[in-house]
Protein backbone atom coordinates (compact mmCIF):
# COMPACT_ATOMS: atom_id res chain seq x y z
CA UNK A 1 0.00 0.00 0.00
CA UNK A 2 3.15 2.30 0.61
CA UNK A 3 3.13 2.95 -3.29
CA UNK A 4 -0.19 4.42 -3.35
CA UNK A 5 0.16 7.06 -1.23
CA UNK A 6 -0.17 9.44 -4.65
CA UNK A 7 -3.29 7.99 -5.31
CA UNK A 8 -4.48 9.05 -2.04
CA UNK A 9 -2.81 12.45 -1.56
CA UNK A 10 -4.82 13.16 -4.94
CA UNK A 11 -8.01 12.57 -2.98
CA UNK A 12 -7.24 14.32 -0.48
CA UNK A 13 -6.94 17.10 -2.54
CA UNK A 14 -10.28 17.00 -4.09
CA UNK A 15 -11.70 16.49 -0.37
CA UNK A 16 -9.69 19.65 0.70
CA UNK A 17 -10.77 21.29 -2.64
CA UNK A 18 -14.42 20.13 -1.48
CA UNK A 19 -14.12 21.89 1.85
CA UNK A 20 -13.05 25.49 0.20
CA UNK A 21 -15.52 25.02 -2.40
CA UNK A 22 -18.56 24.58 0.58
CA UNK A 23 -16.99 27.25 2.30
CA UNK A 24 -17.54 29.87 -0.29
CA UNK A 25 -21.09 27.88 -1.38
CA UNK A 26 -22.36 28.52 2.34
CA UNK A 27 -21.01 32.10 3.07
CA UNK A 28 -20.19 31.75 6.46
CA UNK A 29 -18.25 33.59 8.64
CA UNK A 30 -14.42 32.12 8.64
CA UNK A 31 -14.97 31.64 12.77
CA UNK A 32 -17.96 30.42 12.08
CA UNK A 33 -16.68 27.65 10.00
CA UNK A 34 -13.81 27.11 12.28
CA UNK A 35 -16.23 26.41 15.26
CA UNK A 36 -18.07 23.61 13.25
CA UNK A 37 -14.59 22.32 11.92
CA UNK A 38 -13.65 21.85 15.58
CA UNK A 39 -16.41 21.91 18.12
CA UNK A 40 -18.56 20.06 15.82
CA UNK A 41 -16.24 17.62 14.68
CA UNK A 42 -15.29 16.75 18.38
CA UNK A 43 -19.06 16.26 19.10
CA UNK A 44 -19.59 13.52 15.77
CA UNK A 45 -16.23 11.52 16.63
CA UNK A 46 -16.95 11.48 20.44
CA UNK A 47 -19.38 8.30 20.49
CA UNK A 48 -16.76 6.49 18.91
CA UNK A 49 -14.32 6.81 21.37
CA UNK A 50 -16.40 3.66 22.44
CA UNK A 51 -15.21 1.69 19.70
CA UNK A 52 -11.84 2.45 18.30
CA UNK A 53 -8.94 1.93 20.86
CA UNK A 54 -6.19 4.58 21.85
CA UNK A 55 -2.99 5.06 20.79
CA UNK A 56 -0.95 3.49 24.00
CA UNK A 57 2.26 6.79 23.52
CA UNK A 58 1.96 9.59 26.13
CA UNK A 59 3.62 11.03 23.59
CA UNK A 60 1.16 10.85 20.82
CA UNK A 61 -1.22 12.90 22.82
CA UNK A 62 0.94 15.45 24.12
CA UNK A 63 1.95 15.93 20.88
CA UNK A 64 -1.60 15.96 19.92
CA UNK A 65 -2.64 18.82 22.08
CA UNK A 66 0.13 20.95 21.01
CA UNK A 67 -0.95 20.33 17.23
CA UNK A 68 -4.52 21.25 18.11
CA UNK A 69 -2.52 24.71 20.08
CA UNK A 70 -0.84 25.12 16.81
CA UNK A 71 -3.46 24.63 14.47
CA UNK A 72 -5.69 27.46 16.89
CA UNK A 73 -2.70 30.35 16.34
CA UNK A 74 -2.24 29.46 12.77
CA UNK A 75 -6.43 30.26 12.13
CA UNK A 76 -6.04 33.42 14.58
CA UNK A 77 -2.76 33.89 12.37
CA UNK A 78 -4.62 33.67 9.03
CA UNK A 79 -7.82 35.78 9.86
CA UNK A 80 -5.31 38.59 10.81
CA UNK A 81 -3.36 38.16 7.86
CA UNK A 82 -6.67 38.64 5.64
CA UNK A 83 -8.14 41.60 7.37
CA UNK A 84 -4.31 43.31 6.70
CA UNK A 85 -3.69 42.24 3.35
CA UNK A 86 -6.57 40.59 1.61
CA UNK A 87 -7.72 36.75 1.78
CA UNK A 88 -5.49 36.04 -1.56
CA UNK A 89 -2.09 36.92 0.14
CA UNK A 90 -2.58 34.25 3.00
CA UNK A 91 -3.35 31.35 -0.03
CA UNK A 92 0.55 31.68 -0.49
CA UNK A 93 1.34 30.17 2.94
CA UNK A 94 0.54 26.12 1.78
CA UNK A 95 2.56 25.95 -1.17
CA UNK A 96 5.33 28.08 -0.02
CA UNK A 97 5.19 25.78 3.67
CA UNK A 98 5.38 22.17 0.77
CA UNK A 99 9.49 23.40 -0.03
CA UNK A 100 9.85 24.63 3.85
CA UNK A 101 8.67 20.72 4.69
CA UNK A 102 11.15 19.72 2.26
CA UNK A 103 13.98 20.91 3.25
CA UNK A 104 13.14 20.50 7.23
CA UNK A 105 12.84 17.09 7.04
CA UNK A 106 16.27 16.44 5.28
CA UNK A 107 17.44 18.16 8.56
CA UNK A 108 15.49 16.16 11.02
CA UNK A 109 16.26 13.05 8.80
CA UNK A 110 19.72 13.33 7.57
CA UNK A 111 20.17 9.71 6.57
CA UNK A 112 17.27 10.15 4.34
CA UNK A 113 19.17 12.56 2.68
CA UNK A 114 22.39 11.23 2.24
CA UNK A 115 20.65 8.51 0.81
CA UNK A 116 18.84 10.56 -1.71
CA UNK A 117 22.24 12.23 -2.35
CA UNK A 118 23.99 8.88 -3.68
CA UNK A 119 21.03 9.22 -6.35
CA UNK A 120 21.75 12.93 -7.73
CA UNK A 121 20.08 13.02 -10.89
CA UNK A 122 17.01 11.55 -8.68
CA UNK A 123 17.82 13.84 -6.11
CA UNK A 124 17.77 17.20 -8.77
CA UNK A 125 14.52 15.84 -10.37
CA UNK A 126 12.63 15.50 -7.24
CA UNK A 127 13.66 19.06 -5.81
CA UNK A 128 12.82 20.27 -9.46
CA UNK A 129 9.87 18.86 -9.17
CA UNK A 130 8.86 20.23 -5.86
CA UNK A 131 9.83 23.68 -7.07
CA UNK A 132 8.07 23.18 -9.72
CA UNK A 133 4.35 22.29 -8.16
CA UNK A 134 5.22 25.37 -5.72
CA UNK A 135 5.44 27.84 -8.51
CA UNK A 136 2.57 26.37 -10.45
CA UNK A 137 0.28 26.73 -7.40
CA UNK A 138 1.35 30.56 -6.79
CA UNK A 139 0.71 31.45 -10.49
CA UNK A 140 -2.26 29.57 -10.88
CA UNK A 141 -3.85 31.84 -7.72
CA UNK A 142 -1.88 34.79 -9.30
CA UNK A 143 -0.99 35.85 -5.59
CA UNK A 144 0.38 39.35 -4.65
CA UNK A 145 2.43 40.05 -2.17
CA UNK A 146 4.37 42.43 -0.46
CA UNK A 147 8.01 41.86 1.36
CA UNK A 148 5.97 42.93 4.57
CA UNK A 149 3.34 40.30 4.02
CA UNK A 150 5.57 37.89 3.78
CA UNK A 151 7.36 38.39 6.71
CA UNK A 152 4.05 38.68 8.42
CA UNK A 153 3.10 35.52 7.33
CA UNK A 154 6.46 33.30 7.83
CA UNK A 155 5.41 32.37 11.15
CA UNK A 156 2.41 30.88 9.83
CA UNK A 157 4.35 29.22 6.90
CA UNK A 158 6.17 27.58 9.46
CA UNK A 159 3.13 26.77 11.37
CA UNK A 160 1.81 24.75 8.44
CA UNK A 161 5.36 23.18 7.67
CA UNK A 162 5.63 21.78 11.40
CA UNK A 163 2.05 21.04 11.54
CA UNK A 164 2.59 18.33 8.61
CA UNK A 165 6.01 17.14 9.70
CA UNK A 166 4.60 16.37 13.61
CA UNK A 167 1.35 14.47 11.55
CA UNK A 168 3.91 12.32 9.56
CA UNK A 169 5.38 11.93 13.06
CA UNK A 170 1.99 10.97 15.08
CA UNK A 171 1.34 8.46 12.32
CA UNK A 172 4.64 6.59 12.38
CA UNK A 173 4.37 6.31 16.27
CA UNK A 174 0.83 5.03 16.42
CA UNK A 175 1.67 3.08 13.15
CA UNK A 176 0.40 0.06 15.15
CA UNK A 177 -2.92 1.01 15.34
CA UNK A 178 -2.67 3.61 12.36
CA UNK A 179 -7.02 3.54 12.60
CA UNK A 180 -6.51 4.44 16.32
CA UNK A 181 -3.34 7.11 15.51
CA UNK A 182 -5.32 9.31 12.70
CA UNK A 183 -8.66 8.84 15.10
CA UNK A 184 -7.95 10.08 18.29
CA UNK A 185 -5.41 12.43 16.93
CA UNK A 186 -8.62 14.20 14.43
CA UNK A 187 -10.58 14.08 17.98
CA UNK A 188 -7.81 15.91 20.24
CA UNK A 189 -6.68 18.62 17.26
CA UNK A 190 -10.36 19.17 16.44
CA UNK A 191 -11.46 19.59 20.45
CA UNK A 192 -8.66 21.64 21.05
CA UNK A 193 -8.46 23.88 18.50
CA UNK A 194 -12.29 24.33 18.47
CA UNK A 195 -12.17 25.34 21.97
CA UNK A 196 -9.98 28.12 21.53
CA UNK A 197 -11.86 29.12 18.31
CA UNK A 198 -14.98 28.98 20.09
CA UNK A 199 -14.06 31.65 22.64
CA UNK A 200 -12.61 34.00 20.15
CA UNK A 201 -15.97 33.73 18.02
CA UNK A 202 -17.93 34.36 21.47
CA UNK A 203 -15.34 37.74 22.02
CA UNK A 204 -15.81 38.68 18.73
CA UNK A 205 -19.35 39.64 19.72
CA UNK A 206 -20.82 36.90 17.76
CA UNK A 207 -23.78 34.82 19.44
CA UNK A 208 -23.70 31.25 20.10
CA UNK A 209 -27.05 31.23 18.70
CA UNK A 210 -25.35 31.06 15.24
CA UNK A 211 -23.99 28.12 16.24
CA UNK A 212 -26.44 25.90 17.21
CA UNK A 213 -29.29 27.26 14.63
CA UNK A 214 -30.60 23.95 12.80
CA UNK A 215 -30.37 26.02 9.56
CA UNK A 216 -26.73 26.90 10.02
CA UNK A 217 -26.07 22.71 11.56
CA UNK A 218 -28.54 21.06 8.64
CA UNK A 219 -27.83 23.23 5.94
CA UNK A 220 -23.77 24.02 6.78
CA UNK A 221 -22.32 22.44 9.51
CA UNK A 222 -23.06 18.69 8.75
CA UNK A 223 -21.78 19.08 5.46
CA UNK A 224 -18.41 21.09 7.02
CA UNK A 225 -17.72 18.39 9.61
CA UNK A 226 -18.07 15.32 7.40
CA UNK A 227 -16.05 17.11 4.76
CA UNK A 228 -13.76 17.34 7.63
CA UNK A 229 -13.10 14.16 8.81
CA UNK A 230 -12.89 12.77 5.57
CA UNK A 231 -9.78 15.28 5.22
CA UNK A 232 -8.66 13.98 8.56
CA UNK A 233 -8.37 10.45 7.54
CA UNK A 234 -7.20 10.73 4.01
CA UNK A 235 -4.36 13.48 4.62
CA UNK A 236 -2.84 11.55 7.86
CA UNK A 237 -2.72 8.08 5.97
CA UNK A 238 -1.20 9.97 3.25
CA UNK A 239 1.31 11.02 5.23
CA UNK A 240 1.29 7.75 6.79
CA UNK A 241 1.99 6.03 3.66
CA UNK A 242 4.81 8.83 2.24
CA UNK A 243 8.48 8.93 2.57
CA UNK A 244 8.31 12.74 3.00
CA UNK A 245 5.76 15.02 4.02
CA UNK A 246 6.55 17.58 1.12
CA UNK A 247 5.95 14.95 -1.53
CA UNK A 248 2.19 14.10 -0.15
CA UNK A 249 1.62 17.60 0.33
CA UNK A 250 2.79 18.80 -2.99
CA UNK A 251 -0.02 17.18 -4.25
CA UNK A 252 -2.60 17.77 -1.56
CA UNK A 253 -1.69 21.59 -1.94
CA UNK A 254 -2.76 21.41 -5.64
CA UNK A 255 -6.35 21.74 -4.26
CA UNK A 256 -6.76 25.43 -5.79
CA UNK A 257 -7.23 23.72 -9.46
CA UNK A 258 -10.03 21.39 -8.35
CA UNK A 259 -11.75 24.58 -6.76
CA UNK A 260 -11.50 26.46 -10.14
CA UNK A 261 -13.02 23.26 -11.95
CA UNK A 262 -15.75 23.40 -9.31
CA UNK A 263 -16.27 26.93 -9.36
CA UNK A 264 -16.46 26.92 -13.41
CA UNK A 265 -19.00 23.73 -13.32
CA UNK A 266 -21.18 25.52 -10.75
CA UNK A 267 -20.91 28.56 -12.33
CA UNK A 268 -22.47 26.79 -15.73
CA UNK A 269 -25.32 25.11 -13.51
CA UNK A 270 -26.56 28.00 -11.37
CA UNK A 271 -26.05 30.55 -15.20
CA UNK A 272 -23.77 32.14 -13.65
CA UNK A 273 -20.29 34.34 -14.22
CA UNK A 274 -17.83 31.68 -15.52
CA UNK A 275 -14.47 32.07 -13.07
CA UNK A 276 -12.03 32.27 -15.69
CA UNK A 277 -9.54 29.74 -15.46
CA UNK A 278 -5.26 30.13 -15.62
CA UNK A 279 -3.66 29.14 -19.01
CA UNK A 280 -3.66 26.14 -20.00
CA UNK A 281 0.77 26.38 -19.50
CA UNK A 282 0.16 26.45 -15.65
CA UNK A 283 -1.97 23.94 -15.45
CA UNK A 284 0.09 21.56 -17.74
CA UNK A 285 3.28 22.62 -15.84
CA UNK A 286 1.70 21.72 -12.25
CA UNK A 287 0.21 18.31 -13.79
CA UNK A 288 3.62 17.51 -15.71
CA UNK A 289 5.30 18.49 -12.13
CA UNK A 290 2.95 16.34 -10.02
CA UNK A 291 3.64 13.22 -12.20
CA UNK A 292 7.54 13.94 -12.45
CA UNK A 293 7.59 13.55 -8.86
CA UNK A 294 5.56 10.79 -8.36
CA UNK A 295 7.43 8.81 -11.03
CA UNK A 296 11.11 9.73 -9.23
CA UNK A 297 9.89 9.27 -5.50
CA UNK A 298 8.44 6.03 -6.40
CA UNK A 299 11.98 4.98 -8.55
């Protein structure tokens, strides 16, 4: 199953793609959203606690809780970032974090590069590659950005970089029970971070009646949170199933053409403004980039 862990970083993409896609379908508030991602999400995966059994690493859920911290500055991070300078500047945080991953786990994983060295034709294709998906990605969302931006936004860049490293690393140590690993560690990241998200919608003067409204749970909130955990479970075993984080996220961070093929289809159903779509060059050069990896890694 190790070789197939392209097949399912390519879902997860369309899953992810899926969950940005609802998110402008629905119109909600971004804290909004982030309560139901975490508060709700927690509430559907409690019962079955009952069923599926822990990881048995301390470790794993210390780690756990300090992913679900993480995860709660990087969406305080990103809101702050959009009211400053726009919701487009903060898209360039995921494929910029893919080369960060790259590179960081090299360092944390030296033999793994060494290794890769003795191959350096494989080694230059792979980091070409890489570079290339990254580059793809930030032309085909035509991002702007400003040196300030940037350097207001490298903490969160690093944010997403350690978030997927420590996920590749809470999947190898509950490899064991991998069902139990990318369960509980969905439940603890998702109570967590909802928490903290919860209390910053309630001090942002919203009311807790938006929450709980059956129009906002039936008609937005069920669909969020099973869009969710569907993410949950397909990105970790991804990661599970990859040598390096970079590689599966590469490919899960390729999401933005998926939304643009929604957004055009959509747009055709409802009569609609057609989005217009990036050449045809980016999109071959992201594609041609995907597979040139996935052909080298798997070498």
């Amino acid at each position: 199953m190790y070789h197939l862990w392209w097949l399912t970083s390519v879902f997860a993409s369309i899953v992810f793609a899926m969950y940005i896609f609802a998110n402008q379908i629905f119109k909600l508030k971004g804290s909004h959203i982030m309560v139901y991602r975490g508060v709700g999400t927690t509430l559907v995966l409690l019962p079955f606690c009952f069923f599926i059994p822990p990881v048995s690493s301390a470790v794993f859920y210390f780690i756990s809780v300090f992913q679900g911290l993480l995860i709660a500055y990087l969406d305080n991070r990103l809101f702050n970032a959009a009211n400053r300078f726009g919701a487009e500047t903060t898209s360039v945080i995921q494929p910029i974090s893919v080369f960060f991953g790259y590179v960081i786990w090299f360092i944390i994983h030296p033999n793994l590069f060494a290794e890769l060295l003795g191959e350096p034709v494989r080694f230059l294709v792979i980091t070409l590659a890489i570079l290339g998906v990254v580059f793809s990605v930030l032309n085909l969302k035509k991002n702007k950005f400003s040196r300030y931006a940037l350097l207001y936004l490298l903490p969160a860049m690093l944010s997403v970089t350690v978030i997927d490293i420590l996920c590749k690393v809470l999947m190898t140590i509950g490899k064991d029970n991998l069902l139990g690993a990318i369960f509980y560690y969905s439940l603890i990241t998702s109570f967590v971070a909802g928490l903290i998200n919860l209390v910053a919608f309630m001090k942002g003067g919203n009311s807790f009646r938006e929450v709980v409204s059956f129009k906002n749970i039936r008609y937005a909130g069920l669909p969020i949170i099973c869009i969710i955990i569907s993410m949950y479970f397909l990105k970790n075993y991804s990661l599970f199933l990859g040598t390096n984080p970079a590689y599966v996220m590469a490919i899960i961070y390729s999401y933005p053409v998926w939304v643009l093929l929604a957004n055009n289809l959509y747009a055709r159903y409802t009569n609609k403004k057609i989005y217009m779509l990036p050449s045809k060059k980016t999109i071959f050069a992201m594609v041609c980039s995907i597979i040139v990896l996935v052909l080298a890694v798997q070498n």
